[in-house]
PDB file of N, CA and C in Angstrom:
ATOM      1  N   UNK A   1      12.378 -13.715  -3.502  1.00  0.00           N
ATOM      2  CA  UNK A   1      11.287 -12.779  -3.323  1.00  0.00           C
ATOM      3  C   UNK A   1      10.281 -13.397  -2.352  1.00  0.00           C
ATOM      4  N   UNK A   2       9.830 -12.373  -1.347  1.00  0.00           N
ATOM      5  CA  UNK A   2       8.881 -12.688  -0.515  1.00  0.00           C
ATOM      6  C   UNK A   2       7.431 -13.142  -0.852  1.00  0.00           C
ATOM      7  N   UNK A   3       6.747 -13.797   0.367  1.00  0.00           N
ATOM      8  CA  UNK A   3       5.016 -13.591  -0.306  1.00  0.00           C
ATOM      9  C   UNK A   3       4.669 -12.595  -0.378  1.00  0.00           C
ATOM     10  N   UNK A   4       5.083 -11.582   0.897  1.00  0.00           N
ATOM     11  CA  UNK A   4       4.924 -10.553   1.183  1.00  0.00           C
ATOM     12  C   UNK A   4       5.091  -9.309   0.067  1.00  0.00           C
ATOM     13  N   UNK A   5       6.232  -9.703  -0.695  1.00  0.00           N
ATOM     14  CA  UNK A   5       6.566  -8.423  -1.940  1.00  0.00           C
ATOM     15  C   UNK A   5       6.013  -9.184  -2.549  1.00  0.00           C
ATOM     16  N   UNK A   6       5.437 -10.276  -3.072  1.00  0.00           N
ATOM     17  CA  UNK A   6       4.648 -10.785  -4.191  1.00  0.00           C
ATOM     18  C   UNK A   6       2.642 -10.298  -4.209  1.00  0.00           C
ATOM     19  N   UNK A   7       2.480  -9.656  -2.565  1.00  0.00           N
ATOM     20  CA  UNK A   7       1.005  -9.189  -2.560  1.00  0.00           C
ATOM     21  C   UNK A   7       1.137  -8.257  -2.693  1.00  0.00           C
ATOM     22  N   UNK A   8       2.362  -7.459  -2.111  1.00  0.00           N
ATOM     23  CA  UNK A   8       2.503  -6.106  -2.389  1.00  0.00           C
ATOM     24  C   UNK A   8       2.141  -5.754  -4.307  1.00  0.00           C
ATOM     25  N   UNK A   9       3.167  -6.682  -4.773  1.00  0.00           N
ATOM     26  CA  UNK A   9       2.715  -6.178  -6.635  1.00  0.00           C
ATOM     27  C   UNK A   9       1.084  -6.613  -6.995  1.00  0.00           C
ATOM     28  N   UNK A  10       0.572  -7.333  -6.324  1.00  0.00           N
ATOM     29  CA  UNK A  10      -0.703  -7.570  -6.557  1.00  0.00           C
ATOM     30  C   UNK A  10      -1.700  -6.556  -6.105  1.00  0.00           C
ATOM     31  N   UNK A  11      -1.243  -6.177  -5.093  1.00  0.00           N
ATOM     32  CA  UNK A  11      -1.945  -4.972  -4.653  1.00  0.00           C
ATOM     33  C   UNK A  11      -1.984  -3.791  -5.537  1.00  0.00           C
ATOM     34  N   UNK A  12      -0.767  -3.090  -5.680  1.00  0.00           N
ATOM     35  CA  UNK A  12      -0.377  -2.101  -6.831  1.00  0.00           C
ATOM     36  C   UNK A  12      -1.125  -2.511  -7.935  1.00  0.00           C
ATOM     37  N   UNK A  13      -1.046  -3.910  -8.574  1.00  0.00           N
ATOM     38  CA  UNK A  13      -1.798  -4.009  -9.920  1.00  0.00           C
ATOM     39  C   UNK A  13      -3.284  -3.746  -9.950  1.00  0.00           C
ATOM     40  N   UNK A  14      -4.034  -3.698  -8.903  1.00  0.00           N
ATOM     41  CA  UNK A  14      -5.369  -3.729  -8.941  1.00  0.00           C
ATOM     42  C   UNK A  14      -5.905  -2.682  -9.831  1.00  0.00           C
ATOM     43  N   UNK A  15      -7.408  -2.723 -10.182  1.00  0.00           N
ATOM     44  CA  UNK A  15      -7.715  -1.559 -10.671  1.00  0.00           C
ATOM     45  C   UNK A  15      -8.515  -0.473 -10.087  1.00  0.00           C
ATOM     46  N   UNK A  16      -8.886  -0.872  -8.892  1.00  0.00           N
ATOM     47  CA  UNK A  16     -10.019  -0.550  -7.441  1.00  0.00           C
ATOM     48  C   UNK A  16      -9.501  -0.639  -6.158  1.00  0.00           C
ATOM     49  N   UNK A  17      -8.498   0.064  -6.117  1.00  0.00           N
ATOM     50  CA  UNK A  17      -7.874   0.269  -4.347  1.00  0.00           C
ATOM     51  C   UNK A  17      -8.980   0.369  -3.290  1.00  0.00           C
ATOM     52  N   UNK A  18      -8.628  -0.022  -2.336  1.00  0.00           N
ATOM     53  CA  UNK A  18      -9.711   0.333  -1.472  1.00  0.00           C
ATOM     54  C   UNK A  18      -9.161   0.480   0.239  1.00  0.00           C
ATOM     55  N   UNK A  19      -9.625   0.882   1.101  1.00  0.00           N
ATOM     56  CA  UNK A  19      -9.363   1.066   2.192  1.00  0.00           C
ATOM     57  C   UNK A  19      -8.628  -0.439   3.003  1.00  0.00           C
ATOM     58  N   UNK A  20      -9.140  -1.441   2.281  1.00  0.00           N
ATOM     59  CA  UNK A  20      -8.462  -2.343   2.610  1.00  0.00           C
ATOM     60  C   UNK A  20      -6.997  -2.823   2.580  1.00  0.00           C
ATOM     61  N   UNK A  21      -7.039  -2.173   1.239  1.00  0.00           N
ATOM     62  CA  UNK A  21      -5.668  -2.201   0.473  1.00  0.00           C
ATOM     63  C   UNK A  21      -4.579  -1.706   0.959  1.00  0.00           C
ATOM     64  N   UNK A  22      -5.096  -0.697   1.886  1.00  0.00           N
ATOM     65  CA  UNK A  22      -4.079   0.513   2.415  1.00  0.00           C
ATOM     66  C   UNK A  22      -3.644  -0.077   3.896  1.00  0.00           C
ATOM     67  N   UNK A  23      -4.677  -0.465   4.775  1.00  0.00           N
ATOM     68  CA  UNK A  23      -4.278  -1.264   5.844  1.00  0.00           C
ATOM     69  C   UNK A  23      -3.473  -2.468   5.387  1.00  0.00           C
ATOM     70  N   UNK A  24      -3.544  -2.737   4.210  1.00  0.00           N
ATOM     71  CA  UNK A  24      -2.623  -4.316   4.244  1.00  0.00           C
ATOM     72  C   UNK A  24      -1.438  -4.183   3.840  1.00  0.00           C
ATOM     73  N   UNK A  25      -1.085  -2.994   3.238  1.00  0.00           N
ATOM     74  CA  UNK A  25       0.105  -1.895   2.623  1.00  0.00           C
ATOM     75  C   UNK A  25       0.771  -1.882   3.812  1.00  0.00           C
ATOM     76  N   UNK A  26       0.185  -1.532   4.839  1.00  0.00           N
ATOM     77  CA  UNK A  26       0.710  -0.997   5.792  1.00  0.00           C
ATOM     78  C   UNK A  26       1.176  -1.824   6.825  1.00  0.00           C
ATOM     79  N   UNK A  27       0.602  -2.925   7.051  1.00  0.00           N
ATOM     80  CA  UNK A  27       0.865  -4.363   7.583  1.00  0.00           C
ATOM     81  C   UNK A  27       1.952  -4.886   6.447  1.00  0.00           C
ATOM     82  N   UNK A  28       2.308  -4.696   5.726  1.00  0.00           N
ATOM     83  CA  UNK A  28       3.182  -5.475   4.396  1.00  0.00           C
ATOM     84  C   UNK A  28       4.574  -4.975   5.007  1.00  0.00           C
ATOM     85  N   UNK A  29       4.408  -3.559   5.026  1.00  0.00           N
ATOM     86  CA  UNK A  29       5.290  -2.616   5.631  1.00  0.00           C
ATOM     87  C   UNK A  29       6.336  -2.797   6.933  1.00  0.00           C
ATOM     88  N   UNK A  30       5.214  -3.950   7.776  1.00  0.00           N
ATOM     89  CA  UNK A  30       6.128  -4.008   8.842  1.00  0.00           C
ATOM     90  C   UNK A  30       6.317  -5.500   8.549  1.00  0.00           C
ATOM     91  N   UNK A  31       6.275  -6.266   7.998  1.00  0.00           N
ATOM     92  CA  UNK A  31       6.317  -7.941   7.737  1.00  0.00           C
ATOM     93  C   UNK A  31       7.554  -8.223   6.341  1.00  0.00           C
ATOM     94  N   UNK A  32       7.545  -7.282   6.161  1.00  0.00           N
ATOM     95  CA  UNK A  32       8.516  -7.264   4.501  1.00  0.00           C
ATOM     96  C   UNK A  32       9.776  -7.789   5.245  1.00  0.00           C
ATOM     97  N   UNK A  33      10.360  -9.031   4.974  1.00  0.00           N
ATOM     98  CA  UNK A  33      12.039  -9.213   4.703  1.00  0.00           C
ATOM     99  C   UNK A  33      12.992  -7.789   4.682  1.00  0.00           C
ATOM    100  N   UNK A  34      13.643  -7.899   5.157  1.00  0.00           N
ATOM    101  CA  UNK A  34      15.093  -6.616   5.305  1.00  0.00           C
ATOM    102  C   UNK A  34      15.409  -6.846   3.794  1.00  0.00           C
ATOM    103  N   UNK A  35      15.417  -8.442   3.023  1.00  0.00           N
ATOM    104  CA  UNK A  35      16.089  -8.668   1.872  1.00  0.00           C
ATOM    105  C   UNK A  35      14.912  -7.846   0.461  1.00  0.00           C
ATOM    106  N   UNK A  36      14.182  -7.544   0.934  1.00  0.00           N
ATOM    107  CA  UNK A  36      12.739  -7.303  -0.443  1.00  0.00           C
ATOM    108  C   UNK A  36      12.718  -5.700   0.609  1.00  0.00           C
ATOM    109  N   UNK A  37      13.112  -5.008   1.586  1.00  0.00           N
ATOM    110  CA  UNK A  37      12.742  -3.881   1.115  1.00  0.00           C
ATOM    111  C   UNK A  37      12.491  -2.797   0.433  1.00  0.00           C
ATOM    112  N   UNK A  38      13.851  -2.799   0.002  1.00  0.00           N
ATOM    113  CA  UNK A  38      14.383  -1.429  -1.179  1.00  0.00           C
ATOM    114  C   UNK A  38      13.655  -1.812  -2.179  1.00  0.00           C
ATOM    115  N   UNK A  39      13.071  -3.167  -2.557  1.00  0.00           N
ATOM    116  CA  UNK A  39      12.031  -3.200  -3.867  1.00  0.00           C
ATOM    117  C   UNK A  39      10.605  -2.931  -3.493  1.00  0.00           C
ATOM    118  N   UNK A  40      10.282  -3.121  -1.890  1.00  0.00           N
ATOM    119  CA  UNK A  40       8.820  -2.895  -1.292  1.00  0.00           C
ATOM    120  C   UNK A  40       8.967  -1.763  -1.008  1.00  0.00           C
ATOM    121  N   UNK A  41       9.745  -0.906  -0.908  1.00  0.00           N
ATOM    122  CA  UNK A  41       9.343   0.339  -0.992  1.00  0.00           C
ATOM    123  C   UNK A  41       9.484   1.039  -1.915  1.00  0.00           C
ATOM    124  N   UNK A  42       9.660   0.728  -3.358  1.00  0.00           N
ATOM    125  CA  UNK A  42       8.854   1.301  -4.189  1.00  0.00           C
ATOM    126  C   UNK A  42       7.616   0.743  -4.895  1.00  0.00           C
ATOM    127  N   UNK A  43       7.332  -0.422  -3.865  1.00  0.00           N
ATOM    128  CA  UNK A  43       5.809  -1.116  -4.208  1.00  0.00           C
ATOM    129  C   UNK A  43       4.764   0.209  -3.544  1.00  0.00           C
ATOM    130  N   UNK A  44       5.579   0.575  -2.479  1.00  0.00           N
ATOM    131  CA  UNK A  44       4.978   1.411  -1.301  1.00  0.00           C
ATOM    132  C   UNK A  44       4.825   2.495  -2.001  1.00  0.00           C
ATOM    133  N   UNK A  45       5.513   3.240  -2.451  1.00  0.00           N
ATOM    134  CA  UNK A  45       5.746   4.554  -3.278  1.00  0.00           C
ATOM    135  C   UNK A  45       4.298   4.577  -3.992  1.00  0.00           C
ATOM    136  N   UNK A  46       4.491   3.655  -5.308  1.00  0.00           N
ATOM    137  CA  UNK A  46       3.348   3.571  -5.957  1.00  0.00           C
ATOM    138  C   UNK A  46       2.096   3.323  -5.743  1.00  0.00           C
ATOM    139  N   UNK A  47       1.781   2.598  -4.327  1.00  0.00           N
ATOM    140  CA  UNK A  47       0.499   2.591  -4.557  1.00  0.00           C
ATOM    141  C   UNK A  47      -0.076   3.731  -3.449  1.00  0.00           C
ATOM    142  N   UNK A  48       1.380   4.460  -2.523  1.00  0.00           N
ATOM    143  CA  UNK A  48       0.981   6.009  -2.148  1.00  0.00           C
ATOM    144  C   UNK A  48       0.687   6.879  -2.904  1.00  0.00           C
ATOM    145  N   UNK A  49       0.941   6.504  -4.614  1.00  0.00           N
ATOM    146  CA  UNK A  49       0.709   7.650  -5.189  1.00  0.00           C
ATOM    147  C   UNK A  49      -0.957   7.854  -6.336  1.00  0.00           C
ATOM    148  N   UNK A  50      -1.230   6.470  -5.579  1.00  0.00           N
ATOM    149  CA  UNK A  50      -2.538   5.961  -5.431  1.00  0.00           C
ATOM    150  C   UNK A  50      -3.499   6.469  -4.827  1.00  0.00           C
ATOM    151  N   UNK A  51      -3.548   6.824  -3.534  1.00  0.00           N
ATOM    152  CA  UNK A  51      -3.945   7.131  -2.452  1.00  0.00           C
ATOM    153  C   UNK A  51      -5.434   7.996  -2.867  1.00  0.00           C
ATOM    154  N   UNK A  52      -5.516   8.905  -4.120  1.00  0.00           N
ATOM    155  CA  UNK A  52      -6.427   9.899  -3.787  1.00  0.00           C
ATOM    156  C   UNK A  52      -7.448   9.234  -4.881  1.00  0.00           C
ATOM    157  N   UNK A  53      -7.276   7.916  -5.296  1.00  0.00           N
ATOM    158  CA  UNK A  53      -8.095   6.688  -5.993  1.00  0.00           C
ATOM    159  C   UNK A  53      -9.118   6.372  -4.444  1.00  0.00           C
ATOM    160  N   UNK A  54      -8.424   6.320  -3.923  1.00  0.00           N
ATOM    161  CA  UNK A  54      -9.164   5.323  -2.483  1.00  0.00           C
ATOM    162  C   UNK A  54      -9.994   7.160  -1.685  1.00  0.00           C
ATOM    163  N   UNK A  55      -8.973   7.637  -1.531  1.00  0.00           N
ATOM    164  CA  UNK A  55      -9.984   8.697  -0.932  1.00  0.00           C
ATOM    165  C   UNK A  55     -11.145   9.574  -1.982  1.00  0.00           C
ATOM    166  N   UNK A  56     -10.980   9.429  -2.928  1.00  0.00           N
ATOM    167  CA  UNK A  56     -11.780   9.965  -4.153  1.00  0.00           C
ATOM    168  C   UNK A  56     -13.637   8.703  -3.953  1.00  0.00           C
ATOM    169  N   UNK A  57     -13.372   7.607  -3.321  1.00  0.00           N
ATOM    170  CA  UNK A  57     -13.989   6.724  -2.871  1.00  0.00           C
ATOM    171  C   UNK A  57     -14.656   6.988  -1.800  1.00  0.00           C
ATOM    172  N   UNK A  58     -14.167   7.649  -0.373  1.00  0.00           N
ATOM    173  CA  UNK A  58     -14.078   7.354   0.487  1.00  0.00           C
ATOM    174  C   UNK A  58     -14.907   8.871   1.408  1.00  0.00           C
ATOM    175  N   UNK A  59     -14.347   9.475  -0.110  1.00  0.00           N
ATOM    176  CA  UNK A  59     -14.924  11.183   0.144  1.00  0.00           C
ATOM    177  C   UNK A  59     -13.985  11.737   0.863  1.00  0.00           C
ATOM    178  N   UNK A  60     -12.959  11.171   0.761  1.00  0.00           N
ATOM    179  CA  UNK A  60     -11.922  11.901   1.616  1.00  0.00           C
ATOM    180  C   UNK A  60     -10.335  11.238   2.198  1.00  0.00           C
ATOM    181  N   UNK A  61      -9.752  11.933   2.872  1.00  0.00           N
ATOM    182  CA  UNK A  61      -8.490  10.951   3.755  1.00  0.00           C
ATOM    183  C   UNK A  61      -8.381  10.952   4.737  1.00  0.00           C
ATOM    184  N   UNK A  62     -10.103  10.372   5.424  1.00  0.00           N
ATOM    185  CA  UNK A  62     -10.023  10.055   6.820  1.00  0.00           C
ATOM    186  C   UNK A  62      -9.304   8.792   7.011  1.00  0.00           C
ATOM    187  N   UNK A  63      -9.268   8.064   6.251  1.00  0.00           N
ATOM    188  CA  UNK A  63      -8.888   6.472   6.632  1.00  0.00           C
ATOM    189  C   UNK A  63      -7.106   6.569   6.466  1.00  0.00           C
ATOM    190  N   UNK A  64      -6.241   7.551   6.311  1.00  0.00           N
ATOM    191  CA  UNK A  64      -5.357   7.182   6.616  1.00  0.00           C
ATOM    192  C   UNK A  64      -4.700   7.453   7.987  1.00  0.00           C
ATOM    193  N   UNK A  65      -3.747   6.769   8.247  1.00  0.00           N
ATOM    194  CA  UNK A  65      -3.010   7.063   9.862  1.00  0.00           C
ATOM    195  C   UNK A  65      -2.221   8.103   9.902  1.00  0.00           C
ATOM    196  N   UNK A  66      -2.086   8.345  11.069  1.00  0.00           N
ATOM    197  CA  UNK A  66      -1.684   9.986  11.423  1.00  0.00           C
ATOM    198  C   UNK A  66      -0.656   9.797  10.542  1.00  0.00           C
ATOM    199  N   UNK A  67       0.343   9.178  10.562  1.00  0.00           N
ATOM    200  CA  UNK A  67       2.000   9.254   9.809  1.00  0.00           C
ATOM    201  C   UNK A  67       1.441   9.572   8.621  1.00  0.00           C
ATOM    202  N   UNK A  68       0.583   9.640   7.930  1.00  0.00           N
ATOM    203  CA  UNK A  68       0.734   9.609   6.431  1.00  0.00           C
ATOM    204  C   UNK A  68      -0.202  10.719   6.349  1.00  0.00           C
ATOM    205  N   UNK A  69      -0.425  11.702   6.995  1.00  0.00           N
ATOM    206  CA  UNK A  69      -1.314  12.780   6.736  1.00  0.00           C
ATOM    207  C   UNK A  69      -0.214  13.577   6.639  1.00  0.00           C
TER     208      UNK A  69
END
């Protein structure tokens, strides 16, 4: 297992997502091992299904990138 899938579960565990979280999701995304994907992307899954924690914050879902609108 990567460092990379090891921040990813740290990330997911939090209890306060934040805009930060989502840029580093997303940087994780392109740095993840070929060998830890299929498990980082359902790190990915979950903390997309997160998402309206951080915009519920944020007043909204300006802060995500075009792909994910």
């Amino acid at each position: 297992m990567s460092k990379y899938l090891d921040e990813s579960y740290d990330i997911i565990e939090k209890d306060n997502l934040t805009v930060i979280d989502y840029s580093r999701m997303k940087e994780l995304r392109k740095l993840i091992p070929q060998e830890d994907e299929v498990e980082f992307l359902g790190n990915y899954e979950t903390f997309y299904s997160r998402l309206p924690e951080i915009a519920e914050k944020t007043g909204g879902y300006n802060f995500l990138e075009e792909e994910d609108k």
